[in-house]
Each structure stands twice: as structure tokens, then as C-alpha cells.
C-alpha atoms as a PDB file:
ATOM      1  CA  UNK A   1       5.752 -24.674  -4.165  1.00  0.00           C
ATOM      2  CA  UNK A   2       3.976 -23.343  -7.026  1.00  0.00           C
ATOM      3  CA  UNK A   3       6.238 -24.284 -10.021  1.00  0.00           C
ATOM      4  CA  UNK A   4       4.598 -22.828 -12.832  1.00  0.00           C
ATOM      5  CA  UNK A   5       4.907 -19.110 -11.076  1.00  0.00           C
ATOM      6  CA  UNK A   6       7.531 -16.853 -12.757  1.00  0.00           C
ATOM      7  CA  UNK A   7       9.916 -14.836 -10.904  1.00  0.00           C
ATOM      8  CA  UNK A   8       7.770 -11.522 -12.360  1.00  0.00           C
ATOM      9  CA  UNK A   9       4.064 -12.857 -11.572  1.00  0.00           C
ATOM     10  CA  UNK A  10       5.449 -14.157  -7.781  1.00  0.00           C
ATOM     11  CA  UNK A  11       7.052 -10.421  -7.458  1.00  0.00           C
ATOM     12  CA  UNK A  12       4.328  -8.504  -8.722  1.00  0.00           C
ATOM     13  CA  UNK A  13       2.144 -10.463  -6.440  1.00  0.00           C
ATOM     14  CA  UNK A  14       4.291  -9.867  -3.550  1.00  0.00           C
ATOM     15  CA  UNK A  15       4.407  -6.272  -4.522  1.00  0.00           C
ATOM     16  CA  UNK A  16       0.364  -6.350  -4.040  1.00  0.00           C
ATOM     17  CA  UNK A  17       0.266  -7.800  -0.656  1.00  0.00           C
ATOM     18  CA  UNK A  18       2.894  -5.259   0.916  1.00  0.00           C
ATOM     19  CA  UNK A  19       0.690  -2.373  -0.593  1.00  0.00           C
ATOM     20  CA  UNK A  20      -2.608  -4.029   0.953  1.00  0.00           C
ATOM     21  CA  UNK A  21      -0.500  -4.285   4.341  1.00  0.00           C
ATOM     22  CA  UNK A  22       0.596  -0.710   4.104  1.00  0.00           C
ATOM     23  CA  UNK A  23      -2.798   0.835   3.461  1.00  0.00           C
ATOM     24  CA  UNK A  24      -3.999  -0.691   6.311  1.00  0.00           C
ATOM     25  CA  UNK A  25      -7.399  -1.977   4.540  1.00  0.00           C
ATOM     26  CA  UNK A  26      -6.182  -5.704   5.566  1.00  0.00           C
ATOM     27  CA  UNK A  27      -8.686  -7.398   8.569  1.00  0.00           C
ATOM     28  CA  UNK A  28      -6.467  -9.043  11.265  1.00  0.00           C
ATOM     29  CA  UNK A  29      -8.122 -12.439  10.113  1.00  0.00           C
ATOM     30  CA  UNK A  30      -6.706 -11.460   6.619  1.00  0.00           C
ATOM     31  CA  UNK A  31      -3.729 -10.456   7.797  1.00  0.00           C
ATOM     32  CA  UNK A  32      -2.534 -14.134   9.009  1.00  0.00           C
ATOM     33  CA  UNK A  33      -3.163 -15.114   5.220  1.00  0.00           C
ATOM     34  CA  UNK A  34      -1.927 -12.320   3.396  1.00  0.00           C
ATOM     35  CA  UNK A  35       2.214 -12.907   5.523  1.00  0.00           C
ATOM     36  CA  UNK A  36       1.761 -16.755   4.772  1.00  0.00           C
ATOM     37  CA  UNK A  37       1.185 -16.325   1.207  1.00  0.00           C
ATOM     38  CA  UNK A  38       4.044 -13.408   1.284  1.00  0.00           C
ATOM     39  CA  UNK A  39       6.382 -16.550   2.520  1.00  0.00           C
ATOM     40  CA  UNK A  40       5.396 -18.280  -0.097  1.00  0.00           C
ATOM     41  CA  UNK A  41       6.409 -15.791  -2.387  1.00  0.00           C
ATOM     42  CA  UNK A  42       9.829 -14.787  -1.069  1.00  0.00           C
ATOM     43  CA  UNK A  43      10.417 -18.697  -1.165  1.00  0.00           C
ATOM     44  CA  UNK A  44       9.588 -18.606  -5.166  1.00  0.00           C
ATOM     45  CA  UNK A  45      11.454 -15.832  -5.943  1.00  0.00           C
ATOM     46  CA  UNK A  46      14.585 -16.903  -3.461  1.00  0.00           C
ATOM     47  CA  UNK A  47      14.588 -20.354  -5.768  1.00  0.00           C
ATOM     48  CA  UNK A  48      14.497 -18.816  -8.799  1.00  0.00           C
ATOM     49  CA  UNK A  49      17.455 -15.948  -8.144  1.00  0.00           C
ATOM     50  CA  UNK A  50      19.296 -19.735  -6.670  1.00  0.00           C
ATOM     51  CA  UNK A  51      18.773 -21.180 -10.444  1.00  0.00           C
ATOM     52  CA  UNK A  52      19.402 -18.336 -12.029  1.00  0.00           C
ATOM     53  CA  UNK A  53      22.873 -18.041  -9.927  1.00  0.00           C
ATOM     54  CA  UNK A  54      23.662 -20.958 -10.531  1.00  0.00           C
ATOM     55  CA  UNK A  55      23.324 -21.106 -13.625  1.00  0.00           C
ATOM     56  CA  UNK A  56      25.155 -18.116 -14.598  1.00  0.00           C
ATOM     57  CA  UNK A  57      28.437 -19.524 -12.697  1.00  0.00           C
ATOM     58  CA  UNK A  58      28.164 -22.621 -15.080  1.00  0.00           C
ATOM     59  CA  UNK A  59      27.810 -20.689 -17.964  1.00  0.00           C
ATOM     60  CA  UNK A  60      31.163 -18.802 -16.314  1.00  0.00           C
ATOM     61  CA  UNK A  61      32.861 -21.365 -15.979  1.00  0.00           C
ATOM     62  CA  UNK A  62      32.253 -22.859 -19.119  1.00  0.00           C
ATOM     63  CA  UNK A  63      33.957 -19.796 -20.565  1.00  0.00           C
ATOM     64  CA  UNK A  64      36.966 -19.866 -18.357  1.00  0.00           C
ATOM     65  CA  UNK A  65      37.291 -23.551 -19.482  1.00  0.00           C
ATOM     66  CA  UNK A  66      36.899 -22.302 -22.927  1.00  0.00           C
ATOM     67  CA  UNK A  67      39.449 -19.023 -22.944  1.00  0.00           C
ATOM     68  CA  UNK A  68      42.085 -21.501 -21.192  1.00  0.00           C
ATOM     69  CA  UNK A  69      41.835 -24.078 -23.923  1.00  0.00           C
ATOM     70  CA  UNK A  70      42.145 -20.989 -26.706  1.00  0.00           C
ATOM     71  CA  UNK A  71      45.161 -19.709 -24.753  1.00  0.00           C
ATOM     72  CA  UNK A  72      46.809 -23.193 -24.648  1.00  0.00           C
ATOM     73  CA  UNK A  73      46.436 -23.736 -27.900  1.00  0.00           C
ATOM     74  CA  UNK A  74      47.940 -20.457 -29.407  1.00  0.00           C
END
């Protein structure tokens, strides 16, 4: 998987391959290419929105960790 791809550039480029498929203008030969680099795509972006979940409930539950502690305390 290409790490150094950012959730935006791996959209944007997925974005571009739909609209070739839609216009039609894709050759069937290009057309095998074009859905395996789609995959490839949805599999960056599905592993960043993963981090960025996860992240987020950490960050969460830090917080609930944290409000507890200040409600304990008073």
C-alpha cells in the first residue's frame, strides 16, 4: 500500500477514475486497470478513516478519564 498517499490525493484520484468510467472513454483493456487501481484506493482511504477512528476514540477516552478524575476530586 502506498503509504505516503493522503486521504485527499487517494480520493481525488479515485474521484478521477469513476469520471473516466462514467464517460465511457475507458478501453476494456484499460478498464481491468483503472477497477484495480480503484481497489487500491478504497483500501487507502478505508485505512486512513480506521486511524483516524481510532484515534479519535483515544483522544475520547482520554477525556472521559480526565472529566472523571476532575469530578472525583471536587
Amino acid at each position: 500500500m502506498e503509504n505516503n498517499y493522503t486521504y485527499k490525493d487517494a480520493f481525488d484520484e479515485l474521484q478521477e477514475i469513476v469520471s473516466d468510467i462514467e464517460s465511457g472513454d475507458v478501453a476494456v483493456d484499460e478498464l481491468t486497470e483503472k477497477i484495480s487501481r480503484a481497489t487500491l484506493l478504497l483500501g487507502i482511504c478505508k485505512a486512513k478513516l480506521t486511524a483516524s477512528e481510532e484515534e479519535v476514540e483515544k483522544l475520547l477516552k482520554k477525556l472521559e478519564k480526565e472529566d472523571s478524575k476532575n469530578q472525583e476530586s471536587e
